[in-house]
Protein backbone atom coordinates (compact mmCIF):
# COMPACT_ATOMS: atom_id res chain seq x y z
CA UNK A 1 -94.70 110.84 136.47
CA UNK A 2 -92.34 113.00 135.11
CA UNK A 3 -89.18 114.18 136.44
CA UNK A 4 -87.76 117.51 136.70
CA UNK A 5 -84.97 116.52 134.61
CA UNK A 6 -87.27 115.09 132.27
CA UNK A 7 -88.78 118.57 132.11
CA UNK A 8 -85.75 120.81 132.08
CA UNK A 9 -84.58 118.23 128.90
CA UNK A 10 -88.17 119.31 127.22
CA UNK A 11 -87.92 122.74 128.16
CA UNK A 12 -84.35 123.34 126.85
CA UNK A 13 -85.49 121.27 123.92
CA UNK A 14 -88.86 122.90 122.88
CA UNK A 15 -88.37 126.61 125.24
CA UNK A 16 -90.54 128.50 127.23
CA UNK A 17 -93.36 129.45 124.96
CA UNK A 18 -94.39 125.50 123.65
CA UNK A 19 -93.98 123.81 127.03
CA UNK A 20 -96.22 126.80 128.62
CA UNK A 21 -98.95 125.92 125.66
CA UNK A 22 -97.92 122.52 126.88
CA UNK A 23 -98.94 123.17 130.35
CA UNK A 24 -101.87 125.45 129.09
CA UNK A 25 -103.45 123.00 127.26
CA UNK A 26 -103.63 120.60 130.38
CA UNK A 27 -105.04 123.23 132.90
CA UNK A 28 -107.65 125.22 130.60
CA UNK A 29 -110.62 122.65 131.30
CA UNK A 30 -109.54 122.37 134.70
CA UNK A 31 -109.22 126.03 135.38
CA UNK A 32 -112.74 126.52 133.49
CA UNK A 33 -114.46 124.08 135.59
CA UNK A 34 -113.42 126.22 138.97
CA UNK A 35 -114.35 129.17 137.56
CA UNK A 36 -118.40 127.75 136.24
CA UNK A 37 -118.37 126.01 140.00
CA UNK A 38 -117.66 129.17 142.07
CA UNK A 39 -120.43 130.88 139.40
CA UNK A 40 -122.92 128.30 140.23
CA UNK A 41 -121.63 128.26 144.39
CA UNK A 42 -122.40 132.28 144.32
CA UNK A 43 -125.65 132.13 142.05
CA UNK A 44 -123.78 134.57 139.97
CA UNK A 45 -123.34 133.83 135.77
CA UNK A 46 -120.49 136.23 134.41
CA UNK A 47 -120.34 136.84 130.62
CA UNK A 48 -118.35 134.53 128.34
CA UNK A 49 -115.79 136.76 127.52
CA UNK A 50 -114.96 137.76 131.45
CA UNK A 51 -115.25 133.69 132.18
CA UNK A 52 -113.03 133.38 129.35
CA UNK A 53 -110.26 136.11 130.39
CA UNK A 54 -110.50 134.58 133.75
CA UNK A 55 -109.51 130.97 132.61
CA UNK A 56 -106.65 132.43 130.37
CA UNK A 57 -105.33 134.58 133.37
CA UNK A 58 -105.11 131.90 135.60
CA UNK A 59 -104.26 128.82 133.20
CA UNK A 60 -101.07 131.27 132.11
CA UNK A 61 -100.43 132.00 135.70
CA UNK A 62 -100.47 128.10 136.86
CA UNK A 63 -98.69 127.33 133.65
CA UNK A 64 -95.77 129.71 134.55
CA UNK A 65 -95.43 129.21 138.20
CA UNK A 66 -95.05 125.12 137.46
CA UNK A 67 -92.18 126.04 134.78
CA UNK A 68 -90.48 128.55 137.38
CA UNK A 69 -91.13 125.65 139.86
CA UNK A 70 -88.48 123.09 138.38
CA UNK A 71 -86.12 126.18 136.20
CA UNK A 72 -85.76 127.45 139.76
CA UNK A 73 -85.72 124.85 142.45
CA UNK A 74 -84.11 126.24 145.08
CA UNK A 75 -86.49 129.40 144.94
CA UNK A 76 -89.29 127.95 145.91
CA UNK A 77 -90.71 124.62 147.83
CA UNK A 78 -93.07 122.33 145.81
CA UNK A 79 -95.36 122.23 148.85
CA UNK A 80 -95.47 125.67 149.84
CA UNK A 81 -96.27 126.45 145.81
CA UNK A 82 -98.97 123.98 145.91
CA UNK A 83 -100.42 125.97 148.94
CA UNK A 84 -100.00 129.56 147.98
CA UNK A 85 -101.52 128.54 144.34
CA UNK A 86 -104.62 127.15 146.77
CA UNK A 87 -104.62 130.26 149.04
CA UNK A 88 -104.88 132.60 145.48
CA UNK A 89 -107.39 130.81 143.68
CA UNK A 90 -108.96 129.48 145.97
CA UNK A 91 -109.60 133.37 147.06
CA UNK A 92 -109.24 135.68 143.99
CA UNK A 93 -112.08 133.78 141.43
CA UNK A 94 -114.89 134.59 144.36
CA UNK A 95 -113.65 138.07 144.33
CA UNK A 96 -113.28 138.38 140.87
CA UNK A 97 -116.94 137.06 140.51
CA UNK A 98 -118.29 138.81 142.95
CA UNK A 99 -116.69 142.40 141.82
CA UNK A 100 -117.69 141.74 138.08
CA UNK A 101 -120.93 142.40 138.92
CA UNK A 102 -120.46 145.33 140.50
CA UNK A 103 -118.37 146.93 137.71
């Protein structure tokens, strides 16, 4: 596993941008998969390009929040980070779903 201070060596090393692609990379597929399971959960099939903004919007959003996580430490609790990421997508993708097809 790495170690923050393994991380804050690559970060100062590579910056922001390449260790966010880093992180982007990693969490894409993931991030994709939640989004076609909470399609199939609601019966509801979005268009490619939505699906596709989606996994970028929240891929960049996870990819961020674990860089602020270990540049700023003392800002927020690994736990509680873990938990509000949860709270969001496990709540915003349903809505987003849902209110696509409305729009």
């Amino acid at each position: 596993m790495v170690k923050e201070f393994d991380l804050n060596c690559i970060y100062d090393s590579v910056g922001r941008d390449e260790l966010k692609r880093f992180f982007y990379n990693d969490f894409i597929g993931v991030v994709d998969s939640m989004i076609r399971s909470t399609e199939k959960q609601l019966d509801i099939n979005i268009p490619n390009e939505f699906r596709s903004f989606l996994c970028d919007f929240y891929t960049e959003g996870i990819a961020g929040m674990l860089i602020n996580l270990f540049q700023h430490p003392d800002k927020y609790i690994k736990t509680d980070l873990l938990k509000y990421l949860s709270v969001i997508i496990n709540n915003s993708i349903p809505a987003a779903i849902l209110n696509k097809t409305v729009v």
